[in-house]
N, C-alpha and C. Protein backbone atom coordinates (compact mmCIF):
# COMPACT_ATOMS: atom_id res chain seq x y z
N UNK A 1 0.86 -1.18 0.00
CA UNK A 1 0.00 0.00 0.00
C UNK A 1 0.90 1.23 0.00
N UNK A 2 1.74 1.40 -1.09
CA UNK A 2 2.50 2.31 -0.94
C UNK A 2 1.35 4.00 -1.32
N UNK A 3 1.05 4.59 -0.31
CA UNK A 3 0.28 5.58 0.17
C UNK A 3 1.03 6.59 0.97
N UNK A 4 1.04 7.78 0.33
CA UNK A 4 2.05 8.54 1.88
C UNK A 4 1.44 10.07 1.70
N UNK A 5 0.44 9.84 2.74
CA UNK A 5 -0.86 11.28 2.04
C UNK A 5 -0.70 11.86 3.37
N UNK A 6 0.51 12.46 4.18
CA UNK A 6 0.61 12.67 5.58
C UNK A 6 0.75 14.32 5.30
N UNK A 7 -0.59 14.87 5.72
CA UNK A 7 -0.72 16.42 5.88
C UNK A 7 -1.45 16.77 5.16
N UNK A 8 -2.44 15.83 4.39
CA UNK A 8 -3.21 16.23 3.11
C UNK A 8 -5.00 15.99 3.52
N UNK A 9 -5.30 16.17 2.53
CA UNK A 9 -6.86 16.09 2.40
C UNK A 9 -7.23 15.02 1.24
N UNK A 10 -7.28 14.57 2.21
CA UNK A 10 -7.88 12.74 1.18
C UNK A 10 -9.55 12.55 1.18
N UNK A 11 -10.17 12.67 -0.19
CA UNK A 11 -11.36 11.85 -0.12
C UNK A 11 -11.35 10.39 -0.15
N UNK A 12 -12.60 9.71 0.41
CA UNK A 12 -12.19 8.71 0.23
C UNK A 12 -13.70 8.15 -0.35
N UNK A 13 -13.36 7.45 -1.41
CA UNK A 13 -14.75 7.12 -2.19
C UNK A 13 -14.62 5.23 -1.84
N UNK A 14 -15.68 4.89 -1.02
CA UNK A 14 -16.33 2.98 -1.12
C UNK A 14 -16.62 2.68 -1.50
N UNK A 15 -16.89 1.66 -2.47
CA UNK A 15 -18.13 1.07 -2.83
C UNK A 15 -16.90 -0.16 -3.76
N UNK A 16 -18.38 -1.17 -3.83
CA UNK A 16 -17.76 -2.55 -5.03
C UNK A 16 -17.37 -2.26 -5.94
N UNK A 17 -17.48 -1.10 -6.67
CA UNK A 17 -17.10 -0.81 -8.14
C UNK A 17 -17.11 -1.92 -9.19
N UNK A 18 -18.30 -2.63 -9.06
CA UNK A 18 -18.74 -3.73 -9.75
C UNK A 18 -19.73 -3.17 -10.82
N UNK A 19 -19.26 -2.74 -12.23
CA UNK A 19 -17.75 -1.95 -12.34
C UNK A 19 -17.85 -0.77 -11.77
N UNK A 20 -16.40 -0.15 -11.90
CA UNK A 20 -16.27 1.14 -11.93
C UNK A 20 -16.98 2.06 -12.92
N UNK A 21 -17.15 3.04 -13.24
CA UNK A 21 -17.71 3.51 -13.99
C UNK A 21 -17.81 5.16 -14.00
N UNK A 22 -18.43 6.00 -15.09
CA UNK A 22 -17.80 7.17 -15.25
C UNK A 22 -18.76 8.39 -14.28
N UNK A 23 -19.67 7.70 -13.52
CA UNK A 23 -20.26 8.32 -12.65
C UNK A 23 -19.38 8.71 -11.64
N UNK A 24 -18.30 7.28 -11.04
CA UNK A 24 -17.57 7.27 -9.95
C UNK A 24 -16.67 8.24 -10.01
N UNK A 25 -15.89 8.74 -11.55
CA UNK A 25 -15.04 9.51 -11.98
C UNK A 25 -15.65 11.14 -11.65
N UNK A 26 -16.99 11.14 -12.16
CA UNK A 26 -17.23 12.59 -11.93
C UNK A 26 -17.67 12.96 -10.63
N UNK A 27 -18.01 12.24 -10.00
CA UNK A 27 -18.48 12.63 -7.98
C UNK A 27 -16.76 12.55 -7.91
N UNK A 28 -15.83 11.92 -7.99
CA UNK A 28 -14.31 12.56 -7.61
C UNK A 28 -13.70 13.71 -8.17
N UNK A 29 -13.67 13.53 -9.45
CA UNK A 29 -13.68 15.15 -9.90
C UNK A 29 -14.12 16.21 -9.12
N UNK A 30 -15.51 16.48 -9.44
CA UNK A 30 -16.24 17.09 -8.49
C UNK A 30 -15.64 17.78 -7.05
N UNK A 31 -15.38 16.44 -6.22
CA UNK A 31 -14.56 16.69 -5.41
C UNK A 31 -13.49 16.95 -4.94
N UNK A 32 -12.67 16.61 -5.94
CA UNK A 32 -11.39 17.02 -6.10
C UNK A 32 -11.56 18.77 -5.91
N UNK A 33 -12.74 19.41 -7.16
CA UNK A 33 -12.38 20.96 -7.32
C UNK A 33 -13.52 21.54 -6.24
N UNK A 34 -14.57 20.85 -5.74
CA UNK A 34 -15.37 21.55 -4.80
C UNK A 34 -14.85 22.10 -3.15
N UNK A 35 -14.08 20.47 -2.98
CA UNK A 35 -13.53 20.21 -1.74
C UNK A 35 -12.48 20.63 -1.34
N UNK A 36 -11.36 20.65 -2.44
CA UNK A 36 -9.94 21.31 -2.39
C UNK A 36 -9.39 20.40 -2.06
N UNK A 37 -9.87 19.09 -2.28
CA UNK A 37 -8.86 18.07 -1.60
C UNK A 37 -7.89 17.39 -2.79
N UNK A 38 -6.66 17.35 -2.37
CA UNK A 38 -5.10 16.67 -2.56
C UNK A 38 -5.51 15.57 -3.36
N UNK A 39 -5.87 14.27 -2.98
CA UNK A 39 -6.46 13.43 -3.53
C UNK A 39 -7.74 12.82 -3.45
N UNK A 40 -8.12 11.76 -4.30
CA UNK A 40 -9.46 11.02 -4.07
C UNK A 40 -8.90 9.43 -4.00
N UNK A 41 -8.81 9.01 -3.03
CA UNK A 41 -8.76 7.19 -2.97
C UNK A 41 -9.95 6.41 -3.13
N UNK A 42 -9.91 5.80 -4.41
CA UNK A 42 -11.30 4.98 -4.64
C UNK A 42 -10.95 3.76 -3.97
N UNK A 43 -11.69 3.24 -2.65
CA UNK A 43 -11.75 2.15 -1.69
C UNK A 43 -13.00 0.97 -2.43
N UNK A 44 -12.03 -0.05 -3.33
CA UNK A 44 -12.41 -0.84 -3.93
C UNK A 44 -12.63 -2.27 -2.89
N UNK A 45 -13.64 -2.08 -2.36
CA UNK A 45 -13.95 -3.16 -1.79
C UNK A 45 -13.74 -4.40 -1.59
N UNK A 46 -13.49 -5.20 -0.90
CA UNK A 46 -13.24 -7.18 -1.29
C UNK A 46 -14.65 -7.33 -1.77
N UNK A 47 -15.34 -7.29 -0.76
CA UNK A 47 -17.00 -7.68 -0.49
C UNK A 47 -17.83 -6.42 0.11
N UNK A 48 -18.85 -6.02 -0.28
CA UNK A 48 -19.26 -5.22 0.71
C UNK A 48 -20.25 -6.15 1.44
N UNK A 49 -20.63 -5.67 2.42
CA UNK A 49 -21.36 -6.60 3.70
C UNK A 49 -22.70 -6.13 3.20
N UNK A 50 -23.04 -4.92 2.39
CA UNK A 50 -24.88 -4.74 2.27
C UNK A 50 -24.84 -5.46 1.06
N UNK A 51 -23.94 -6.13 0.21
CA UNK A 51 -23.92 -6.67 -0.83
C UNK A 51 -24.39 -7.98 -1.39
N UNK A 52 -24.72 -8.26 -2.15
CA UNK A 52 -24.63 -10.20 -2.19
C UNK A 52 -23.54 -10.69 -3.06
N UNK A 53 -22.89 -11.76 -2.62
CA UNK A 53 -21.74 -11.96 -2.97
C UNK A 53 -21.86 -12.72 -4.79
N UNK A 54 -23.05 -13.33 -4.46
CA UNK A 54 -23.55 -13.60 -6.47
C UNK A 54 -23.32 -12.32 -7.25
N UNK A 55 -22.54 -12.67 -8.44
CA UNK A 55 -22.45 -11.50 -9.47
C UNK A 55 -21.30 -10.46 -9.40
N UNK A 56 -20.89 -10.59 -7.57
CA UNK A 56 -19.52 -9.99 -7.78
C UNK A 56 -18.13 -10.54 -8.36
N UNK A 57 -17.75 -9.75 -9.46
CA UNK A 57 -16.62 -9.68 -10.30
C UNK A 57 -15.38 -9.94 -8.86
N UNK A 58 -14.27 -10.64 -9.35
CA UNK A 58 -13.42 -10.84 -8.47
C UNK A 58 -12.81 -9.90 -8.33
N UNK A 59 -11.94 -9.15 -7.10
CA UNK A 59 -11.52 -8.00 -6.10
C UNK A 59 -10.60 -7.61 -7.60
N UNK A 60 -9.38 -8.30 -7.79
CA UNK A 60 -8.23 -8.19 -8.95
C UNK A 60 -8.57 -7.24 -10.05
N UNK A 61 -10.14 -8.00 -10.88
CA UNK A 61 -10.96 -7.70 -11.82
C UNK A 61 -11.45 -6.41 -11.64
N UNK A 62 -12.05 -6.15 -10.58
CA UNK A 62 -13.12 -4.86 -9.89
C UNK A 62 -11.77 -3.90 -10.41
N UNK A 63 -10.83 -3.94 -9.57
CA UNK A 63 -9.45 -2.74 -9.28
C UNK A 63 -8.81 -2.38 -10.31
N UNK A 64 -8.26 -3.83 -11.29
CA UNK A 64 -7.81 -3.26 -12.70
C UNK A 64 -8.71 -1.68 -13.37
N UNK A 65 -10.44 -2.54 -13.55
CA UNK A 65 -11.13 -1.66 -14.39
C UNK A 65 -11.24 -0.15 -13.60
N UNK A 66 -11.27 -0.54 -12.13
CA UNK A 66 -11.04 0.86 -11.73
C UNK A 66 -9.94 1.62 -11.77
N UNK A 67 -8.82 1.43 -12.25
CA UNK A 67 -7.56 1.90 -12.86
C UNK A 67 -7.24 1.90 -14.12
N UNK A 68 -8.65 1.62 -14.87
CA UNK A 68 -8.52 2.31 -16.23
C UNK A 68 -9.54 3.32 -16.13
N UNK A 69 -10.69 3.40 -15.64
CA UNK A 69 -11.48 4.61 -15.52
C UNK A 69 -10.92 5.50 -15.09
N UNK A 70 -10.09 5.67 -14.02
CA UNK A 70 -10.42 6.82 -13.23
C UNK A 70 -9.20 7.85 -14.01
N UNK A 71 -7.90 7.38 -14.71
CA UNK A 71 -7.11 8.82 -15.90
C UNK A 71 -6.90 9.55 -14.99
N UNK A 72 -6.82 9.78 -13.84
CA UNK A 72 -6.31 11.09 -13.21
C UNK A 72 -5.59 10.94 -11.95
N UNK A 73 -4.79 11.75 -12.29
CA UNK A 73 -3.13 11.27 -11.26
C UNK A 73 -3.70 11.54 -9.85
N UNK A 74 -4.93 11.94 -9.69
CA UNK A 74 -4.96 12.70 -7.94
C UNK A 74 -6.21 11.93 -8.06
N UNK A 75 -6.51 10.67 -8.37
CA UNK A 75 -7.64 10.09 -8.48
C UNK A 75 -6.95 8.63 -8.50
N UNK A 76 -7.27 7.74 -7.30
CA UNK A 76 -5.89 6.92 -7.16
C UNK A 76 -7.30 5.16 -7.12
N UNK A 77 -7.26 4.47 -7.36
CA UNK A 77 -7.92 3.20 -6.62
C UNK A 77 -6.94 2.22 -6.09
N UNK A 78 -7.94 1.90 -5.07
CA UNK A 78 -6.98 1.13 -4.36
C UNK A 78 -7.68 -0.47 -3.94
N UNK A 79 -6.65 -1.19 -3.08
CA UNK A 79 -7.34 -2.18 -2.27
C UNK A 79 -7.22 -2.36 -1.00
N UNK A 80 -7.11 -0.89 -0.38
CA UNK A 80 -7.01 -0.73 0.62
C UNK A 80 -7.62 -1.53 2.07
N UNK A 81 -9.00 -1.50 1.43
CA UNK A 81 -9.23 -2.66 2.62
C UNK A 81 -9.30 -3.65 3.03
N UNK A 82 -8.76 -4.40 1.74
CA UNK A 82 -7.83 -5.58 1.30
C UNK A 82 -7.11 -5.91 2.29
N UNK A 83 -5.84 -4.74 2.15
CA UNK A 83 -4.73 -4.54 2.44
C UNK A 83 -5.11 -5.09 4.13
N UNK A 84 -5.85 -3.78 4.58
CA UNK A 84 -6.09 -3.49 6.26
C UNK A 84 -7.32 -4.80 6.47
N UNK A 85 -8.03 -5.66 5.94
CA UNK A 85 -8.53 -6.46 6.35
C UNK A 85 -9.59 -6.38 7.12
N UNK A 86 -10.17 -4.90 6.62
CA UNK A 86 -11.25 -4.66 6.51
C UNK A 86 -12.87 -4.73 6.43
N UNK A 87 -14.05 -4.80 6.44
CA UNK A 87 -15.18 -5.32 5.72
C UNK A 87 -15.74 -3.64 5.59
N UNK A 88 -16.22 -2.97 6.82
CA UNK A 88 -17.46 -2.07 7.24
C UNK A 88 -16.62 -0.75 7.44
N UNK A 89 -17.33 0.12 6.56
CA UNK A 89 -16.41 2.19 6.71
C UNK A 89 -16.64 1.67 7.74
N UNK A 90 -16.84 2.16 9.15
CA UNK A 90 -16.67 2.28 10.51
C UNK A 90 -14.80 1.82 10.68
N UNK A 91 -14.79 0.31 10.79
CA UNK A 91 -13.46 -0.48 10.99
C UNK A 91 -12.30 0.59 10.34
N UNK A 92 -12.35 0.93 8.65
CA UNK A 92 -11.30 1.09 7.85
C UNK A 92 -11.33 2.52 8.25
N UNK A 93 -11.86 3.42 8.64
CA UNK A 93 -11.72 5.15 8.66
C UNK A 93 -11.54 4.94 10.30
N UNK A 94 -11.26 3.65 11.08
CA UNK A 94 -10.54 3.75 12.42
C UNK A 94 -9.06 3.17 12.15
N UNK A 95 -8.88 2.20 11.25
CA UNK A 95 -7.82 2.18 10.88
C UNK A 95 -6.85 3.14 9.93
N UNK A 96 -7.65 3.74 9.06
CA UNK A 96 -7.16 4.65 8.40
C UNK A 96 -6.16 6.07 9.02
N UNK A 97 -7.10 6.62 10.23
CA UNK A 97 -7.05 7.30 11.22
C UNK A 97 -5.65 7.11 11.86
N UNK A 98 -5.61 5.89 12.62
CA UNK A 98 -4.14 5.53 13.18
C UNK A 98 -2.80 5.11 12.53
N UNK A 99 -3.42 4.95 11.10
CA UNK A 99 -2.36 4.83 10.12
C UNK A 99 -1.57 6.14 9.83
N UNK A 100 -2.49 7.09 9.38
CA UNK A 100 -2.07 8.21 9.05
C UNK A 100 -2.58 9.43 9.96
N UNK A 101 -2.09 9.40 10.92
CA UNK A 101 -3.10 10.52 12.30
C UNK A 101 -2.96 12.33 11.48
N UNK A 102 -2.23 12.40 10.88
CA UNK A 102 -2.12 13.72 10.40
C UNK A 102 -2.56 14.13 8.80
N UNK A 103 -3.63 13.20 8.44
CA UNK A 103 -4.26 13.18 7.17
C UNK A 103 -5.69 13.43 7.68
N UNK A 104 -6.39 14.72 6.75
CA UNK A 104 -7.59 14.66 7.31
C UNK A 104 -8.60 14.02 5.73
N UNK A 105 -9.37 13.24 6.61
CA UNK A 105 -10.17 12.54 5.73
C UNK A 105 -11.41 12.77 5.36
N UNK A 106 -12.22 12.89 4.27
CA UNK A 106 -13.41 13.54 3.72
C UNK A 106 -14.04 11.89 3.65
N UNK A 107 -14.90 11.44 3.55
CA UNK A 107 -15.60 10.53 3.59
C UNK A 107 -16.79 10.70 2.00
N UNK A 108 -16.33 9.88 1.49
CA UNK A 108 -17.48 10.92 -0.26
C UNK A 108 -18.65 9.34 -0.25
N UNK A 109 -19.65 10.01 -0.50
CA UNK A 109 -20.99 9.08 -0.58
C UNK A 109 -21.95 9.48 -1.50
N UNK A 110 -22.62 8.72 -2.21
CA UNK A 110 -23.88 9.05 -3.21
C UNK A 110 -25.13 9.32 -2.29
N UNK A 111 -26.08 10.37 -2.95
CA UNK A 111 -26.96 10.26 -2.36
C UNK A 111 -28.26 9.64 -1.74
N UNK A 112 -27.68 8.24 -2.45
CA UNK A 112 -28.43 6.93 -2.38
C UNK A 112 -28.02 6.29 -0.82
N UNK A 113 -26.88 6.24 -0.80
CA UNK A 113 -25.94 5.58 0.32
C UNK A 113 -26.56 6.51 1.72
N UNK A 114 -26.77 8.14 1.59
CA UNK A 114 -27.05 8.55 2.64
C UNK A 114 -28.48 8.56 3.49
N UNK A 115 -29.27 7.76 2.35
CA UNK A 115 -31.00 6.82 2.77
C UNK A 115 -30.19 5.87 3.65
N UNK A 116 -29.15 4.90 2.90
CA UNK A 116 -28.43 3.58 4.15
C UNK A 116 -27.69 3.96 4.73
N UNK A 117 -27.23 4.76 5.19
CA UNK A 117 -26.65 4.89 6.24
C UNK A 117 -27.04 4.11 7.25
N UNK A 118 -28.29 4.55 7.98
CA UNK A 118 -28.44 3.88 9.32
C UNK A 118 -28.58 2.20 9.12
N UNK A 119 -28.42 1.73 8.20
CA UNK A 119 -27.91 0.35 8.32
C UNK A 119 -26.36 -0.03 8.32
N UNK A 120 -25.86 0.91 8.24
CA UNK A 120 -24.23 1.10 8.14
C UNK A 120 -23.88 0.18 10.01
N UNK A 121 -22.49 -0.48 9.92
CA UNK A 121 -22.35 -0.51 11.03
C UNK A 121 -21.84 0.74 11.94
N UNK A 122 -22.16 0.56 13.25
CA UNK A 122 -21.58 1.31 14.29
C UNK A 122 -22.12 2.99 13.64
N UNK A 123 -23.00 3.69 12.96
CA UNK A 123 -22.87 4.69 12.00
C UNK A 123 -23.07 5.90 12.70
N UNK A 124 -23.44 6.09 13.96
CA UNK A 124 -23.16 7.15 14.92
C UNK A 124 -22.29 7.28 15.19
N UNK A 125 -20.77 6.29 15.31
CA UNK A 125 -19.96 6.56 15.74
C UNK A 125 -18.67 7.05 14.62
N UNK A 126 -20.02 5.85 13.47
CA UNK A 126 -19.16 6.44 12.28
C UNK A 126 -18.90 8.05 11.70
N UNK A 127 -20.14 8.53 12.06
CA UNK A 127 -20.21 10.15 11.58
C UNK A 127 -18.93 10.85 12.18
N UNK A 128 -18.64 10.37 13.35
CA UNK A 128 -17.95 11.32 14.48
C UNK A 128 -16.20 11.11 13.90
N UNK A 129 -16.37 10.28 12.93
CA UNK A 129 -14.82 9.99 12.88
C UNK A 129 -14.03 10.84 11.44
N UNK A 130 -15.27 11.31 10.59
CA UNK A 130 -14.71 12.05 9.55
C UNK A 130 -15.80 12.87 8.62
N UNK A 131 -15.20 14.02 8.08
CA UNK A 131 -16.55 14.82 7.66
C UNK A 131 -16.69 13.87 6.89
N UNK A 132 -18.35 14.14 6.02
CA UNK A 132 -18.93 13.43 4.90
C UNK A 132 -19.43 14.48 3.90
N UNK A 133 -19.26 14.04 2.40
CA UNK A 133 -19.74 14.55 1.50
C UNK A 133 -20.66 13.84 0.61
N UNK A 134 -21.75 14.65 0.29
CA UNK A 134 -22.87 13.64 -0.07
C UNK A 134 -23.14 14.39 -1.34
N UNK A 135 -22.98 13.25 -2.77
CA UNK A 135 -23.12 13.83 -3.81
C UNK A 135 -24.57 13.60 -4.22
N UNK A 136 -25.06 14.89 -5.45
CA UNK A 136 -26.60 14.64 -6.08
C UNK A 136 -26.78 13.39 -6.71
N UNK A 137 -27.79 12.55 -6.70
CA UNK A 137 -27.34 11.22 -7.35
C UNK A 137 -28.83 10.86 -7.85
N UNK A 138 -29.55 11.10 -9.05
CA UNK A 138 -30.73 11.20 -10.26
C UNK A 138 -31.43 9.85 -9.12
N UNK A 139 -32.87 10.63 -8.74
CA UNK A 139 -34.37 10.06 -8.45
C UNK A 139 -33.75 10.21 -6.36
N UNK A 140 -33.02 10.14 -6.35
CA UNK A 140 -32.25 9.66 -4.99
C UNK A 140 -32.08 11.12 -4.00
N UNK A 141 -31.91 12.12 -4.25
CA UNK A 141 -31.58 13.53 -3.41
C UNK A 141 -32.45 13.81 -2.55
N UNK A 142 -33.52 13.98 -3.11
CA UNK A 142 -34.41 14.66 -2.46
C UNK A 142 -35.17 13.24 -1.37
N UNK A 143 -34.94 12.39 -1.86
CA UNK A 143 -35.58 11.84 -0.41
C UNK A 143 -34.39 11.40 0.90
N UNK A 144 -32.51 11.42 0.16
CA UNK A 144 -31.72 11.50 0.96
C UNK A 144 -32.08 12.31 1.94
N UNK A 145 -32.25 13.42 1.55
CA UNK A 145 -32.62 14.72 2.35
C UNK A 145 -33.44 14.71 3.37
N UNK A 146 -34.19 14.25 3.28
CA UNK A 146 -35.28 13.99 4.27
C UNK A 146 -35.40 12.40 5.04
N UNK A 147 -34.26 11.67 5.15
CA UNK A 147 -33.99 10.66 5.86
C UNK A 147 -33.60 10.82 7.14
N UNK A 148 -33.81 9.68 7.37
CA UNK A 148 -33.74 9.17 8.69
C UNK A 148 -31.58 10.20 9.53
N UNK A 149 -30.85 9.59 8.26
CA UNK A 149 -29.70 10.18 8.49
C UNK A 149 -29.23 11.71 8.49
N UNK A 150 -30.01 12.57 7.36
CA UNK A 150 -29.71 13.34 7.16
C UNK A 150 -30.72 14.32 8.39
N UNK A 151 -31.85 14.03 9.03
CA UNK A 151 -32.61 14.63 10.12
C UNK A 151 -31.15 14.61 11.45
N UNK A 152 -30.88 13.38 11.71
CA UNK A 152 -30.17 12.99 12.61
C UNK A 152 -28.39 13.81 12.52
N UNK A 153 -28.23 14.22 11.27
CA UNK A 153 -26.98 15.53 11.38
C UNK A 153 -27.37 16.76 10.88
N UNK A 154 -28.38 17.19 11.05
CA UNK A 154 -29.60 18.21 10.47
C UNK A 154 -28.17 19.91 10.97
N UNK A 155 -27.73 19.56 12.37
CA UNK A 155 -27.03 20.53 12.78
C UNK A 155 -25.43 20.30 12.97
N UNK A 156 -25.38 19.36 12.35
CA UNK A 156 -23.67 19.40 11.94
C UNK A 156 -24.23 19.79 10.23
N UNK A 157 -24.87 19.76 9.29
CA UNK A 157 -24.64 20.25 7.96
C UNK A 157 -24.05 21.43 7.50
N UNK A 158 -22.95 21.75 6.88
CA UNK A 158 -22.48 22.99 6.39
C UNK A 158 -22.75 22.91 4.98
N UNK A 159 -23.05 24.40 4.67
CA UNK A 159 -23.77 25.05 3.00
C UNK A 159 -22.50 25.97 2.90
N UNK A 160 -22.46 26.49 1.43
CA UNK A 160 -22.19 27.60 1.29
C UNK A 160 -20.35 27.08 0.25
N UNK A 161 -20.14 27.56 -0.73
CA UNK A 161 -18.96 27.18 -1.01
C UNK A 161 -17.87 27.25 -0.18
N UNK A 162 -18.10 28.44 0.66
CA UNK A 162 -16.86 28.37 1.81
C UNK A 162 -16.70 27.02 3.05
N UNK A 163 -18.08 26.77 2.71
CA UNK A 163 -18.56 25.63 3.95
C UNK A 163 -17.58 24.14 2.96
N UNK A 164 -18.33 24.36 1.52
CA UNK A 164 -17.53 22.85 1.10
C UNK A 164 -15.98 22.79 0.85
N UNK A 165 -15.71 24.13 0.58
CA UNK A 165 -13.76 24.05 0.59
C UNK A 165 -12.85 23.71 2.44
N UNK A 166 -14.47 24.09 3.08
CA UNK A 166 -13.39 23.82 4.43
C UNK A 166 -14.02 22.63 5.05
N UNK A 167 -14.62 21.97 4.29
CA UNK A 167 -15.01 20.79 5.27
C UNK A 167 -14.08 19.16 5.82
N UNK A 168 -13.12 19.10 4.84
CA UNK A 168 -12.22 18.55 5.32
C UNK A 168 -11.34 19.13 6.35
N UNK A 169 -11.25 20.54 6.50
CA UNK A 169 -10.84 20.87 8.44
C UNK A 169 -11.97 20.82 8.82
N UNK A 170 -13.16 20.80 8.74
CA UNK A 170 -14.05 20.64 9.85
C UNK A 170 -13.95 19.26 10.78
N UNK A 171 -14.41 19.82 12.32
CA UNK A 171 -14.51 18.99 13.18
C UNK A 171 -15.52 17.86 13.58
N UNK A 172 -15.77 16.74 12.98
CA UNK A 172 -17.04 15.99 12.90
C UNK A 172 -17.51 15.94 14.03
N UNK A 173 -18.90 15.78 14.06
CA UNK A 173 -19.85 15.36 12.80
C UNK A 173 -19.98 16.90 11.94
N UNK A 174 -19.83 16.98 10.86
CA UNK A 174 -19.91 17.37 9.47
C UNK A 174 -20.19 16.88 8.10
N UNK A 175 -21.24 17.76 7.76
CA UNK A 175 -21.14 16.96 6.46
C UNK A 175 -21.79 18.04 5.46
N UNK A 176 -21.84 17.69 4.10
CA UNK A 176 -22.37 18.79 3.24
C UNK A 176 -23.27 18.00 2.04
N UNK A 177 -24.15 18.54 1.51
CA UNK A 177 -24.69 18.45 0.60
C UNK A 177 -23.79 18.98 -0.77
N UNK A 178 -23.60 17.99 -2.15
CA UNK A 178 -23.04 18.52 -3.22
C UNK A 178 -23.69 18.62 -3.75
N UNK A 179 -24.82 19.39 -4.58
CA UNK A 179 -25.25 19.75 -6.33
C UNK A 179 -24.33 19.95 -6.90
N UNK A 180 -24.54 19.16 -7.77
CA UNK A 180 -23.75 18.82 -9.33
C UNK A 180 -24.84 18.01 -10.21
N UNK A 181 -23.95 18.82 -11.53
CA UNK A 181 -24.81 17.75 -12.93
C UNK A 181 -24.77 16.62 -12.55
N UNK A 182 -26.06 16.00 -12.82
CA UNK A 182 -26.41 14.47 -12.52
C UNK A 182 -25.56 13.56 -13.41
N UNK A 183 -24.92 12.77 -13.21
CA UNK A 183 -24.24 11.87 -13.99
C UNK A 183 -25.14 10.43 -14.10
N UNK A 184 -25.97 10.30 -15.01
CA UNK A 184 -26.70 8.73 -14.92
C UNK A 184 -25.99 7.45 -15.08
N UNK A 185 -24.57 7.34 -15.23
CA UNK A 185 -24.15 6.08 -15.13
C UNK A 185 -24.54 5.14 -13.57
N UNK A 186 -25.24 4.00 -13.46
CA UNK A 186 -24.93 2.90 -12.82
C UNK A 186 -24.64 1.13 -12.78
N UNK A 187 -23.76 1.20 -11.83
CA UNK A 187 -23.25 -0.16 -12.06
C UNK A 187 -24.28 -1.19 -12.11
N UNK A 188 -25.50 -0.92 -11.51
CA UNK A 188 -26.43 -2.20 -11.85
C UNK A 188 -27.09 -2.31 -12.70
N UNK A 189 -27.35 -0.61 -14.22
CA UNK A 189 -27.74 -0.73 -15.07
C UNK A 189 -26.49 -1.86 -15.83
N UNK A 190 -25.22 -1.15 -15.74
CA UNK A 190 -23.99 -1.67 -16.70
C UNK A 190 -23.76 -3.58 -16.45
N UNK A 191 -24.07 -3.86 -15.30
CA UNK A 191 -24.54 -5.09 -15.51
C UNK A 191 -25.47 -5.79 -16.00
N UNK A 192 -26.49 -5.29 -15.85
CA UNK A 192 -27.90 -5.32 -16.17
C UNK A 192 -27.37 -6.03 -18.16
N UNK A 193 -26.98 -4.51 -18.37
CA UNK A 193 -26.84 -4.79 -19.84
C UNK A 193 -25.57 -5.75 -20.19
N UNK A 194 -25.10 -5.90 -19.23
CA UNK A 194 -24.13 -7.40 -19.78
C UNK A 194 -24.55 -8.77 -19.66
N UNK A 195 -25.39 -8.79 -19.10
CA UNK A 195 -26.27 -10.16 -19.06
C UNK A 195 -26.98 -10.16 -20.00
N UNK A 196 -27.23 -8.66 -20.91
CA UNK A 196 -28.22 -8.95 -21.67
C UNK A 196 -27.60 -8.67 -22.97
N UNK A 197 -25.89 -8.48 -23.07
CA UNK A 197 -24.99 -9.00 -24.44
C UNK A 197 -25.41 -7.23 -25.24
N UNK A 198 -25.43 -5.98 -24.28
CA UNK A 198 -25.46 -5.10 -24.65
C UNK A 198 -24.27 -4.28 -23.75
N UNK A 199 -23.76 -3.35 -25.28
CA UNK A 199 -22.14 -2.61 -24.81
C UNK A 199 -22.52 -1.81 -23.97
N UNK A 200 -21.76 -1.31 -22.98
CA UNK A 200 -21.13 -0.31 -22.01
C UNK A 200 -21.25 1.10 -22.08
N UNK A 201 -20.59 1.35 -23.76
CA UNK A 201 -20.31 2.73 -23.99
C UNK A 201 -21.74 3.34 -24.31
């Protein structure tokens, strides 16, 4: 895991990336220029635990394709929780933490993910360990918004462009709402259409 992000502002993007895809590219972008952050680490999963393990592409497979999508030097994938032996964000952003104590970490999520949250493990304790950024994500925003999670950090939320360039110094719980152009790529359409012997592009 040669990684050496000590003094920086790291996003850190989860998910199976079963595949990767060019949605994942533009919520890092995005963040890259909204957030001001140094880099984006795409945290390519073994397994995710809300997942079912039928249909997942092997870890090797997942990481390659996410290292041909992502083209951008401050846009890194990894197998980080591979590496750390990992399953649940909670575990890896406590290990992450003591790995690198002087890296502050942005936590990046779709606005789908911030409806599940509260099935997340440990996810109260998870909030407290790193800001979060929650991108616009087509049919999915507006009821993020009004969830169970987003009521429950209603007064840690920061607005305002000054709010999203400093939210990686902010002191959690923090988190922000991103608008951005909707990007409609998803991985369960792009499977969808490979079972059904239709291209990608």
């Amino acid at each position: 895991m040669a990684l050496k992000p000590r003094g920086r502002r790291i996003g850190l993007l989860g998910g199976s990336f079963n595949p990767a895809h060019a949605g994942h590219r533009h919520i890092s972008l995005a963040a890259l220029a909204r957030l001001g952050l140094d880099e984006v680490w795409w945290l390519v999963s073994p397994q995710n635990p809300l997942k079912a393990v039928a249909g997942m592409a092997p870890l090797a497979d997942r990481l390659a394709e996410a290292g041909r999508l992502a083209r951008h030097p401050r846009i890194r994938p990894t197998d980080i929780e591979a590496c750390l032996g990992t399953r649940f964000t909670y575990d890896t952003l406590v290990a992450l933490r003591r790995r690198f104590p002087a890296t502050r970490f942005v936590w990046l999520m779709g606005a789908d993910n911030l409806r599940q949250l509260p099935a997340w493990r440990r996810w109260r304790d998870l909030i407290r360990l790193a800001p979060i950024a929650v991108f616009d994500r087509p049919t999915y925003s507006y009821p993020a918004l009004a969830s169970k999670a987003a009521a429950r950090l209603r007064r840690a939320r920061v607005t305002g462009r000054g709010g999203l360039r400093a939210l990686a110094m902010s002191r959690p719980p923090a988190w922000a709402f991103v608008w951005l152009r909707r990007h409609p790529a998803s991985a369960t359409a792009i499977r969808e259409r490979g079972r059904r012997g239709v291209g990608n592009s």
